[in-house]
Protein backbone atom coordinates (compact mmCIF):
# COMPACT_ATOMS: atom_id res chain seq x y z
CA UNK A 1 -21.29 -81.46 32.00
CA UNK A 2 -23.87 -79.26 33.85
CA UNK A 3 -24.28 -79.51 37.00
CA UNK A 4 -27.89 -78.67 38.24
CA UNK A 5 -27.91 -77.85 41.86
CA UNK A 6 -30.73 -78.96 43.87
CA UNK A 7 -32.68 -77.01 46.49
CA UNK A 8 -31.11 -78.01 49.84
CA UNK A 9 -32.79 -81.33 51.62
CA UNK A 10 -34.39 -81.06 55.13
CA UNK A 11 -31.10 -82.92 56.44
CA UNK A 12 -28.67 -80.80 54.59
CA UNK A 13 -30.31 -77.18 56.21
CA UNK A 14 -30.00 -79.23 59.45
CA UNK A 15 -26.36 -79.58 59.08
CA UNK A 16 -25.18 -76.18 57.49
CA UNK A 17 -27.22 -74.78 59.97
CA UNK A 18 -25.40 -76.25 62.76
CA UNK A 19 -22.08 -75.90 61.45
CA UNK A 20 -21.86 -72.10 60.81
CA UNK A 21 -23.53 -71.29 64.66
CA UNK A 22 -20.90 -73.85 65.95
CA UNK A 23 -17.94 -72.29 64.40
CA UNK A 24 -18.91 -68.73 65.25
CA UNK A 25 -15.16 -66.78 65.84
CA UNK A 26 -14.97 -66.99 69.38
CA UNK A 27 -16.62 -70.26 70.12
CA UNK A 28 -14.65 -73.44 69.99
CA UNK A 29 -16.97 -76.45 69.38
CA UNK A 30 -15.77 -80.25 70.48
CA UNK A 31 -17.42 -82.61 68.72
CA UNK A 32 -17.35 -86.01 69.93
CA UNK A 33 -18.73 -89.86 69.62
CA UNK A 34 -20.74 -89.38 72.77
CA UNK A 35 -24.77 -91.01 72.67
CA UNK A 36 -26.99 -88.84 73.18
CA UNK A 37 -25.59 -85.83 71.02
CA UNK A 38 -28.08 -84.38 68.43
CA UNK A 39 -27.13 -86.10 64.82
CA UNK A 40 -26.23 -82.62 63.58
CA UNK A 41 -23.78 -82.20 66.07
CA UNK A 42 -22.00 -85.29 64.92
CA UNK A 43 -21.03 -83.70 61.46
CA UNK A 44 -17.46 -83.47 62.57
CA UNK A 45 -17.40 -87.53 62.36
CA UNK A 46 -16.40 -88.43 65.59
CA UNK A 47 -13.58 -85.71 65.21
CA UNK A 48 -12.87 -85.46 68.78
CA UNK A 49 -9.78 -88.01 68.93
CA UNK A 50 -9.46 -87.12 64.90
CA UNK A 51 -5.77 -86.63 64.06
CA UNK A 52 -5.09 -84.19 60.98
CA UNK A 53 -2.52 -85.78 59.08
CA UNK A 54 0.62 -83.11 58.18
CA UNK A 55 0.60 -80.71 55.42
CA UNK A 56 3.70 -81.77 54.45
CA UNK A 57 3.87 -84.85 52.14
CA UNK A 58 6.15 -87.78 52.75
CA UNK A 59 7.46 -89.20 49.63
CA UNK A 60 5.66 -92.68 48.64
CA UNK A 61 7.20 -95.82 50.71
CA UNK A 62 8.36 -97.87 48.13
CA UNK A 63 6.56 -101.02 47.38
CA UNK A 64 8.52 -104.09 47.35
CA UNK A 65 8.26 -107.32 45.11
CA UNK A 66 6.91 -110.09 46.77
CA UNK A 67 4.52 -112.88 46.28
CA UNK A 68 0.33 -112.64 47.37
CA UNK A 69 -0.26 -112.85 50.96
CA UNK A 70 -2.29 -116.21 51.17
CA UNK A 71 -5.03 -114.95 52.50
CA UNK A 72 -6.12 -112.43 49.95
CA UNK A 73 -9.55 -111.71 48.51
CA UNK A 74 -11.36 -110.06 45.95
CA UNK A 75 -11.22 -106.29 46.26
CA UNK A 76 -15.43 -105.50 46.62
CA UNK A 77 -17.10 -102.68 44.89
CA UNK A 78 -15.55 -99.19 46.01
CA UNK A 79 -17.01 -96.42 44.53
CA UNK A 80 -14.51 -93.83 43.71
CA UNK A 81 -14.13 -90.12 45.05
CA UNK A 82 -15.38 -88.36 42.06
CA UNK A 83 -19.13 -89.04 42.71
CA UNK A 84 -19.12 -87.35 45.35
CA UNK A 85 -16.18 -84.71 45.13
CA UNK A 86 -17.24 -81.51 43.85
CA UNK A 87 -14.45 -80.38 41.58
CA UNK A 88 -16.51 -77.13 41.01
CA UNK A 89 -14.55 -76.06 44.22
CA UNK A 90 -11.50 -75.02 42.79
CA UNK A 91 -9.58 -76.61 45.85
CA UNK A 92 -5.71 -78.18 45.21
CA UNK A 93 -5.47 -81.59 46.75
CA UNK A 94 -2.26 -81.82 48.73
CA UNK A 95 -0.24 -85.15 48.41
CA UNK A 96 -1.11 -87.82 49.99
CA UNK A 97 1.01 -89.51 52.55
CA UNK A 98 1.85 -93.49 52.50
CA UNK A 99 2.73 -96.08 54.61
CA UNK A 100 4.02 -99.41 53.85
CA UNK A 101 1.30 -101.67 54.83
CA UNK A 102 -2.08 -101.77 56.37
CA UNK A 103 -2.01 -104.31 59.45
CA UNK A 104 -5.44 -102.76 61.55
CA UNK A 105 -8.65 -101.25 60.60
CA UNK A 106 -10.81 -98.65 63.05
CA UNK A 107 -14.37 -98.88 62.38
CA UNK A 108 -16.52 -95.17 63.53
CA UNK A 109 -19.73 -93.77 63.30
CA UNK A 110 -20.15 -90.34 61.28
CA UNK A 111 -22.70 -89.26 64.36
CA UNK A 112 -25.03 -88.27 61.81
CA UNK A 113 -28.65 -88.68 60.80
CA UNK A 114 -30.14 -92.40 59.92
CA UNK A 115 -33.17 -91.73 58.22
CA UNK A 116 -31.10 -90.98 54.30
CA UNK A 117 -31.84 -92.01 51.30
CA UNK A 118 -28.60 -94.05 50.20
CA UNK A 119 -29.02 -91.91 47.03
CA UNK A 120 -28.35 -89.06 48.67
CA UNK A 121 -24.81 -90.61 50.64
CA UNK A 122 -22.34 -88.98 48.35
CA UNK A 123 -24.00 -85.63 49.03
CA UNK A 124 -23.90 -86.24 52.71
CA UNK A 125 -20.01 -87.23 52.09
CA UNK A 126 -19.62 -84.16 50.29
CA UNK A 127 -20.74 -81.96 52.91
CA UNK A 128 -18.48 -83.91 55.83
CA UNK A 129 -15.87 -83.19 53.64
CA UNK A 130 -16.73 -79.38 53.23
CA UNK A 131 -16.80 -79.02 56.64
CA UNK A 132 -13.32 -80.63 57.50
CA UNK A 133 -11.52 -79.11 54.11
CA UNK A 134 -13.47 -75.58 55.13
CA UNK A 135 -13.73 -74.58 58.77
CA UNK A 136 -11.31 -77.21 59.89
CA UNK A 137 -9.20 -76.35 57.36
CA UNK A 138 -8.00 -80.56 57.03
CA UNK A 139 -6.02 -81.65 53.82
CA UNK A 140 -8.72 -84.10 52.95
CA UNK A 141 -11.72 -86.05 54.87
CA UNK A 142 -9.92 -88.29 57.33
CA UNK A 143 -11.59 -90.95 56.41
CA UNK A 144 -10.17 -93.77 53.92
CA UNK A 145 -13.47 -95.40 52.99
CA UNK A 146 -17.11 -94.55 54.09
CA UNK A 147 -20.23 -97.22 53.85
CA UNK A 148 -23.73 -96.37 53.55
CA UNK A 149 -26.49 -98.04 55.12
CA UNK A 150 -27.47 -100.03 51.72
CA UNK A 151 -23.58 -101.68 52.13
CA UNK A 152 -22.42 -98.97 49.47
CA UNK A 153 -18.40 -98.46 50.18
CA UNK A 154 -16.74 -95.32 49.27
CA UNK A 155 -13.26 -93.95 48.82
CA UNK A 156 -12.99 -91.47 51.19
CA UNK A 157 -9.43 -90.32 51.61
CA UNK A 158 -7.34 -89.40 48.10
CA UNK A 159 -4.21 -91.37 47.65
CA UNK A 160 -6.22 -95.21 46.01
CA UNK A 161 -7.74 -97.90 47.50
CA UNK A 162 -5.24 -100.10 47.58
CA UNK A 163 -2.33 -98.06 48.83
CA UNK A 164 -1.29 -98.21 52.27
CA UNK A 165 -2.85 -94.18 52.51
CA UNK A 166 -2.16 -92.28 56.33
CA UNK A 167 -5.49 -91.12 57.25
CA UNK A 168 -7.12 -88.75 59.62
CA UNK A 169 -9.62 -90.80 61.66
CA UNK A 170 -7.83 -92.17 65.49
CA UNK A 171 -5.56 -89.93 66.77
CA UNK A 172 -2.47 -91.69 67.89
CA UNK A 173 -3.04 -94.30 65.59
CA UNK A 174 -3.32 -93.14 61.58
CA UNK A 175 -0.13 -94.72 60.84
CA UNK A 176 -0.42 -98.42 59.06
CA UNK A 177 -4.16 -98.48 59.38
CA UNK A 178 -7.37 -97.35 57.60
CA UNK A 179 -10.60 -96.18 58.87
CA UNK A 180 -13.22 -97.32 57.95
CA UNK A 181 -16.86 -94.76 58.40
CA UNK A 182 -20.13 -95.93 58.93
CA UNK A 183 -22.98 -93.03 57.37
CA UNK A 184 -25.30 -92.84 61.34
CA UNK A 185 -25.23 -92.90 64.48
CA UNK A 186 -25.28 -96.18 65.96
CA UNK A 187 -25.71 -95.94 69.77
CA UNK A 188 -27.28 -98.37 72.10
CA UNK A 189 -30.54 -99.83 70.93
CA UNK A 190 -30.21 -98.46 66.82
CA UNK A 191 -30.27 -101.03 64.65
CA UNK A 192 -27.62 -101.41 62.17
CA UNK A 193 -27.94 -102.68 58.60
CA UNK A 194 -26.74 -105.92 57.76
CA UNK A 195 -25.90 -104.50 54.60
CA UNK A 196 -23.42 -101.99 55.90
CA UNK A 197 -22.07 -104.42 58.56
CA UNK A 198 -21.46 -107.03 55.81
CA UNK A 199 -20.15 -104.54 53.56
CA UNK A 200 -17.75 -103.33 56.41
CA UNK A 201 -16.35 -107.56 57.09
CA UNK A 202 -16.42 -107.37 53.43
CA UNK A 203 -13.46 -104.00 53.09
CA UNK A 204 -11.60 -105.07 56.14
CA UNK A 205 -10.93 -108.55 54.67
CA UNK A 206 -9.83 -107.42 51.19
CA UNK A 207 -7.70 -104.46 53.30
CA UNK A 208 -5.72 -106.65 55.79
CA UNK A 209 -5.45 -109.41 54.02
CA UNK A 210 -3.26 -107.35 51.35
CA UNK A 211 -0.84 -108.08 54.50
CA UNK A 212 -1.43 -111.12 55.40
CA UNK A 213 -3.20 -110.07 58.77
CA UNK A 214 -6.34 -111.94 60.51
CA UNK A 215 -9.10 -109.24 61.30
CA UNK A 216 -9.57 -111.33 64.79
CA UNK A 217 -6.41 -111.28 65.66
CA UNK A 218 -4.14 -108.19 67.75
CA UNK A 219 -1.80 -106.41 66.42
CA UNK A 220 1.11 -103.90 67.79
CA UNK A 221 0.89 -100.26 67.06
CA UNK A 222 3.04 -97.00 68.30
CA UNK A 223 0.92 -93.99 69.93
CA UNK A 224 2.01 -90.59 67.92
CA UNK A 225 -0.25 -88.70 70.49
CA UNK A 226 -0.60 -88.15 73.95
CA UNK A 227 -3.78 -87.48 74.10
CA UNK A 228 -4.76 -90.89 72.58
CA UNK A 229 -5.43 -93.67 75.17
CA UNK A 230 -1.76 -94.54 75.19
CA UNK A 231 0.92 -91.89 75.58
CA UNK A 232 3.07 -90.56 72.81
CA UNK A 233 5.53 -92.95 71.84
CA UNK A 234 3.81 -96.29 73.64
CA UNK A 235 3.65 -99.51 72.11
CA UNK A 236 -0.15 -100.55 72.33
CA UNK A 237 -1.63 -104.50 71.52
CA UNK A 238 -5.08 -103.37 70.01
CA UNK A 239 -7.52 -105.72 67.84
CA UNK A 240 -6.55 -106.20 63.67
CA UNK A 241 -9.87 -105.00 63.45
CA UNK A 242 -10.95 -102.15 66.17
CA UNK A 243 -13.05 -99.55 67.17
CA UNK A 244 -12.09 -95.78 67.73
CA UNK A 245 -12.65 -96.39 71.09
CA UNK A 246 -9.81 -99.25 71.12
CA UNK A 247 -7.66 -96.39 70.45
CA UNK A 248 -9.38 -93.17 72.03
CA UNK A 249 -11.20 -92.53 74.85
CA UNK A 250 -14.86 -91.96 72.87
CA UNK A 251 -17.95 -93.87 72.48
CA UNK A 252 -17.75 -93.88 68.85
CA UNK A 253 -18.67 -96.30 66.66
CA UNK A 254 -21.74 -96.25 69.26
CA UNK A 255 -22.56 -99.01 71.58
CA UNK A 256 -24.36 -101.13 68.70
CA UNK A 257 -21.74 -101.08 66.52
CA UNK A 258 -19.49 -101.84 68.73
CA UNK A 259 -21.27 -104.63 69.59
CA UNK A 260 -21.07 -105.88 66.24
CA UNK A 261 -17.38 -105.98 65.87
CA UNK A 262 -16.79 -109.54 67.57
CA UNK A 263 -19.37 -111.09 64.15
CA UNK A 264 -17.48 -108.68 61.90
CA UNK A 265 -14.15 -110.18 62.62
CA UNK A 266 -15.43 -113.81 62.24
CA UNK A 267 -17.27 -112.77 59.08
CA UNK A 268 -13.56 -111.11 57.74
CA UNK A 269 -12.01 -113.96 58.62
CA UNK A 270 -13.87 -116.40 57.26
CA UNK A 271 -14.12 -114.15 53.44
CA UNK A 272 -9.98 -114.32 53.85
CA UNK A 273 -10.89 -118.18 54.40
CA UNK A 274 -9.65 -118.82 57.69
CA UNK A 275 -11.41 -121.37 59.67
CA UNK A 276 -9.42 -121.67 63.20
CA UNK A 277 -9.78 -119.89 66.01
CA UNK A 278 -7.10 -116.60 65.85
CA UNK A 279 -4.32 -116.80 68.68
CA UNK A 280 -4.39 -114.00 71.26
């Protein structure tokens, strides 16, 4: 098939533009989750407190028989990698890296503009993953799924859906969880969609309840990084169902979606069909 390139949007000049001055040999550029940074600025998607995952592949955990965890749900709509992957780039895919189970979810912001068309999300996802694949020279986009704000979920992250995949998006914290992306920036007094929010209860109830595990519950996790909020090697109680500042010291997923979180659990929980109240 053809592909017909388009001329580049308004947004997209915005973002290239930004990237190449702020990667200029010599200058080292920290991008973070903090309000009041320009959207451009946020392409790195709330990198600082990002963890690469290795190079190296692990071999696949293996996946035991055993019955459906009774709180399961129907898997929503993910759209897959390859609308939005470029394959023109000639780039090899490393392996991907597995865990046995999913038993949290981080929710971020991507720190980037608002004002998209949702037509226009899997070029935006493209171009996050250019720049982490490119300049930050990443194995992949570090985050497992992405939602737009018309509720559209992607695949982010190569390895499938429904695999327990290690991903690059809380450092400290990749192993036996997923992130989860929201497309804007979502600081104190921006709106967000109840499309995306819904979409977002929607993903974390299918995802954790593949385990059995109640999105408003807490769940234990070991620190693989120092220079998370917990010290390599630290066991650390943090919510089924977090934010990337539950794990890292960062703003990100922005004061209104963090805000959100609390109603995002319920709505999980209630789509896995629980109805009492989660103990501590």
């Amino acid at each position: 098939m053809r592909v017909v390139r388009r001329a580049p949007s308004a947004w997209r000049r915005r973002i290239a533009g930004t990237f190449r001055a702020a990667w200029t040999p010599g200058v080292v550029l920290v991008l973070g989750c903090l309000p009041g940074l320009l959207a451009v600025v946020g392409l790195g998607l709330c990198v600082h407190g990002v963890e690469q995952a290795a190079s190296r592949p692990s071999r696949p955990a293996a996946v035991a028989a055993r019955a459906p965890a009774a709180h399961q749900v129907a898997r929503p709509r993910i759209v897959p990698r390859s609308a939005w992957l470029d394959r023109t780039t000639g780039r090899t895919q490393p392996p991907p890296r597995y865990d046995d189970k999913v038993v949290a979810v981080f929710v971020h912001h991507t720190d980037s503009p608002n004002g998209y068309k949702c037509a226009d999300a899997p070029e935006i996802i493209r171009h996050l993953y250019e720049g982490q694949t490119g300049a930050r020279q990443w194995d992949d986009i570090g985050y497992n799924f992405l939602v737009d704000r018309c509720g559209t979920i992607y695949e982010g992250r190569a390895g499938g859906v429904e695999r327990a995949v290690v991903g690059a998006h809380t450092q400290g914290f990749n192993h036996r969880t997923a992130g989860i992306a929201a497309l804007g920036t979502f600081t104190d007094g921006v709106p967000v969609p109840r499309a995306m929010t819904d979409s977002i209860a929607a993903l974390a109830a299918w995802k954790l309840g593949l385990a059995d595990v109640d999105p408003r519950s807490r769940t234990r996790l070991v620190s693989s990084s120092g220079l998370s909020r917990y010290r390599a090697g630290a066991a650390a109680t943090l919510p089924a169902l977090a934010g990337h500042q539950d794990g890292y010291r960062t703003n990100c997923p922005g004061a209104s979606l963090a805000a959100r979180l609390p109603a995002i659990r319920q709505q999980a929980a209630l789509l896995q069909g629980r109805t009492r109240t989660a103990r501590p």
